[in-house]
C-alpha atoms as a PDB file:
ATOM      1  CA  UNK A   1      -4.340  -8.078  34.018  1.00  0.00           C
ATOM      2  CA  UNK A   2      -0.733  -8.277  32.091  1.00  0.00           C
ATOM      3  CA  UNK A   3       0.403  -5.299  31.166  1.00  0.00           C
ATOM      4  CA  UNK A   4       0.367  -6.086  27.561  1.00  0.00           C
ATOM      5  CA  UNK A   5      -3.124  -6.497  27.595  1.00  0.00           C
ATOM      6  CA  UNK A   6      -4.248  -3.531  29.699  1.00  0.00           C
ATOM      7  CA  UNK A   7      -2.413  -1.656  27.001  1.00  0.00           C
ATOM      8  CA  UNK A   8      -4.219  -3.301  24.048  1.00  0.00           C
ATOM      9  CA  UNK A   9      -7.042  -2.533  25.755  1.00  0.00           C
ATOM     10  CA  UNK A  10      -5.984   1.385  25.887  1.00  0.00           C
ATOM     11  CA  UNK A  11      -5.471   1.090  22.377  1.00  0.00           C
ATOM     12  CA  UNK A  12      -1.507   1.401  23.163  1.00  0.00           C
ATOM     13  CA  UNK A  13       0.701  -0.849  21.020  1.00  0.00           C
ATOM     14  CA  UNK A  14       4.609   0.428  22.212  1.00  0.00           C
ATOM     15  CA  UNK A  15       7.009  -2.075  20.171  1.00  0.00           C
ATOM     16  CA  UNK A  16       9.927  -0.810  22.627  1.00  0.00           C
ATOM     17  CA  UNK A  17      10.856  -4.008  23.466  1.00  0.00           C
ATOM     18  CA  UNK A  18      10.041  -6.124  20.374  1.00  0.00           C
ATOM     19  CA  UNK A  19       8.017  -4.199  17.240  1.00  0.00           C
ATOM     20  CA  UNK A  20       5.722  -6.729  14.993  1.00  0.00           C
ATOM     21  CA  UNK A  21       8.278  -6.311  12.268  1.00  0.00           C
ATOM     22  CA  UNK A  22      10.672  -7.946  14.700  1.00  0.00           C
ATOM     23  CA  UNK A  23       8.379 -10.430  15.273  1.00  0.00           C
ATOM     24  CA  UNK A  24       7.237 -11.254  11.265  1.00  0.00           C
ATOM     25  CA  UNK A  25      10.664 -12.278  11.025  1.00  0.00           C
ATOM     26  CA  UNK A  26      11.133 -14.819  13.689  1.00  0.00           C
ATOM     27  CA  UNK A  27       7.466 -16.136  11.978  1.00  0.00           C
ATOM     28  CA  UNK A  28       9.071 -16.569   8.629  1.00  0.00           C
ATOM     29  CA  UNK A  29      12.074 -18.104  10.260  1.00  0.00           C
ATOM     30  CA  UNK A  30      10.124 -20.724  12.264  1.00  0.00           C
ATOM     31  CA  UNK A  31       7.509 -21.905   9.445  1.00  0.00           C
ATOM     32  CA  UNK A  32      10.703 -21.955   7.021  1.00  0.00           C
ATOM     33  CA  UNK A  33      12.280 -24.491   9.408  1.00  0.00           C
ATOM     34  CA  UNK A  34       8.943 -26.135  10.227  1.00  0.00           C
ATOM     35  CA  UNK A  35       7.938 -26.977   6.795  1.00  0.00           C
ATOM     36  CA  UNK A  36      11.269 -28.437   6.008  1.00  0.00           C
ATOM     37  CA  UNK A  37      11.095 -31.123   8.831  1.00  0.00           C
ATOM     38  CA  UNK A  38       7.291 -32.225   7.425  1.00  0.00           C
ATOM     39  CA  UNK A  39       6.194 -29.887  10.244  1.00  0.00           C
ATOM     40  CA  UNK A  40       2.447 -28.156   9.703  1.00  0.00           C
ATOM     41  CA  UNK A  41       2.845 -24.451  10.191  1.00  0.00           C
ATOM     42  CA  UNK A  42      -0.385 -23.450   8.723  1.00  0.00           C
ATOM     43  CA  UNK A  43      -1.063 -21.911  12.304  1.00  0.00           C
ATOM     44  CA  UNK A  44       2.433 -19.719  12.254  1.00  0.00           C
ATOM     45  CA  UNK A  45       1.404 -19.103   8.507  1.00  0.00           C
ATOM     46  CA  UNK A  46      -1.676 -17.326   9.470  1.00  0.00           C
ATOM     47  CA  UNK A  47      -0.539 -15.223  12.390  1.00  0.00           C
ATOM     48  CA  UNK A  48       2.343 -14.241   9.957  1.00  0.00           C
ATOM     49  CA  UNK A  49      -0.141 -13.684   7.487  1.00  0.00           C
ATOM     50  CA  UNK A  50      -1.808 -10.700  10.285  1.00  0.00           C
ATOM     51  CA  UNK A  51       1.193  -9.440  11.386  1.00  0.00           C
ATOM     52  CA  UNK A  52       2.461  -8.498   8.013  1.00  0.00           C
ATOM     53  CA  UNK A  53      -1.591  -6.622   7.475  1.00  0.00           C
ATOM     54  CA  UNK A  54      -0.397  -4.930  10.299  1.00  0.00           C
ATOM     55  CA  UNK A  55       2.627  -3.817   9.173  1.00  0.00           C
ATOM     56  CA  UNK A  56       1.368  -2.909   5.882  1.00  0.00           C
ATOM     57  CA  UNK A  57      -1.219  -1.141   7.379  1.00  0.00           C
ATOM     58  CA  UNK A  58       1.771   1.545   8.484  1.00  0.00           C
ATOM     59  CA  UNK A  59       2.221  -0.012  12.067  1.00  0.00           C
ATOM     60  CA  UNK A  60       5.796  -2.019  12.033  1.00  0.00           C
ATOM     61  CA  UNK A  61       6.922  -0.420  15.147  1.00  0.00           C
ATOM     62  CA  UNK A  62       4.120  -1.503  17.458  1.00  0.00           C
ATOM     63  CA  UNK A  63       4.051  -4.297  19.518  1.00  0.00           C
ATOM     64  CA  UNK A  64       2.361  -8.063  18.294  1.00  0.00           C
ATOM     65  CA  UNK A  65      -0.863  -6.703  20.184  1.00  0.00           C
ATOM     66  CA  UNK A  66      -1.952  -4.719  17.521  1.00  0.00           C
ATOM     67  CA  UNK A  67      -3.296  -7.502  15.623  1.00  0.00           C
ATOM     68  CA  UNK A  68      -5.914  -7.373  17.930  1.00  0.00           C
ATOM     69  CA  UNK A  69      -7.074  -3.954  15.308  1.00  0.00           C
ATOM     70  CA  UNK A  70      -7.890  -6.952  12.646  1.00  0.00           C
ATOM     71  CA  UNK A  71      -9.231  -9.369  14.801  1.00  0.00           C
ATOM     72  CA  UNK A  72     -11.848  -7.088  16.935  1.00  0.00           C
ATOM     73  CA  UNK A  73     -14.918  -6.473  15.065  1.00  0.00           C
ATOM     74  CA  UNK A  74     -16.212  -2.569  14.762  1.00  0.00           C
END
């Protein structure tokens, strides 16, 4: 298993290398220059849309993984 996912599956989210805020902003970047060549980012929109839950939710410094929190039912 990669180790990114054996750590989700801890419940470890260590945004050492790159932390979801890190990664909201290459998001925005990409759908900007997406939907300016006629390009549909609805896909990037909605992954954006989690990470930034995430983030709100107080987590910014964890990794991309910890979308899996919103996406895993309880």
């Amino acid at each position: 298993m990669e180790a990114g996912a054996q750590e989700a599956d801890a419940g470890s989210f260590s945004g050492d290398v790159n932390p979801i805020t890190s990664a909201a902003s290459s998001m925005k970047h990409i759908i900007q220059a997406s939907e300016e060549r006629g390009i549909d980012a609805s896909v990037m929109r909605a992954a954006e849309g989690l990470a930034r839950r995430v983030i709100g939710l107080g987590h910014g410094r964890d990794d991309f993984l910890r979308i899996t929190d919103l996406l895993t039912p309880r």
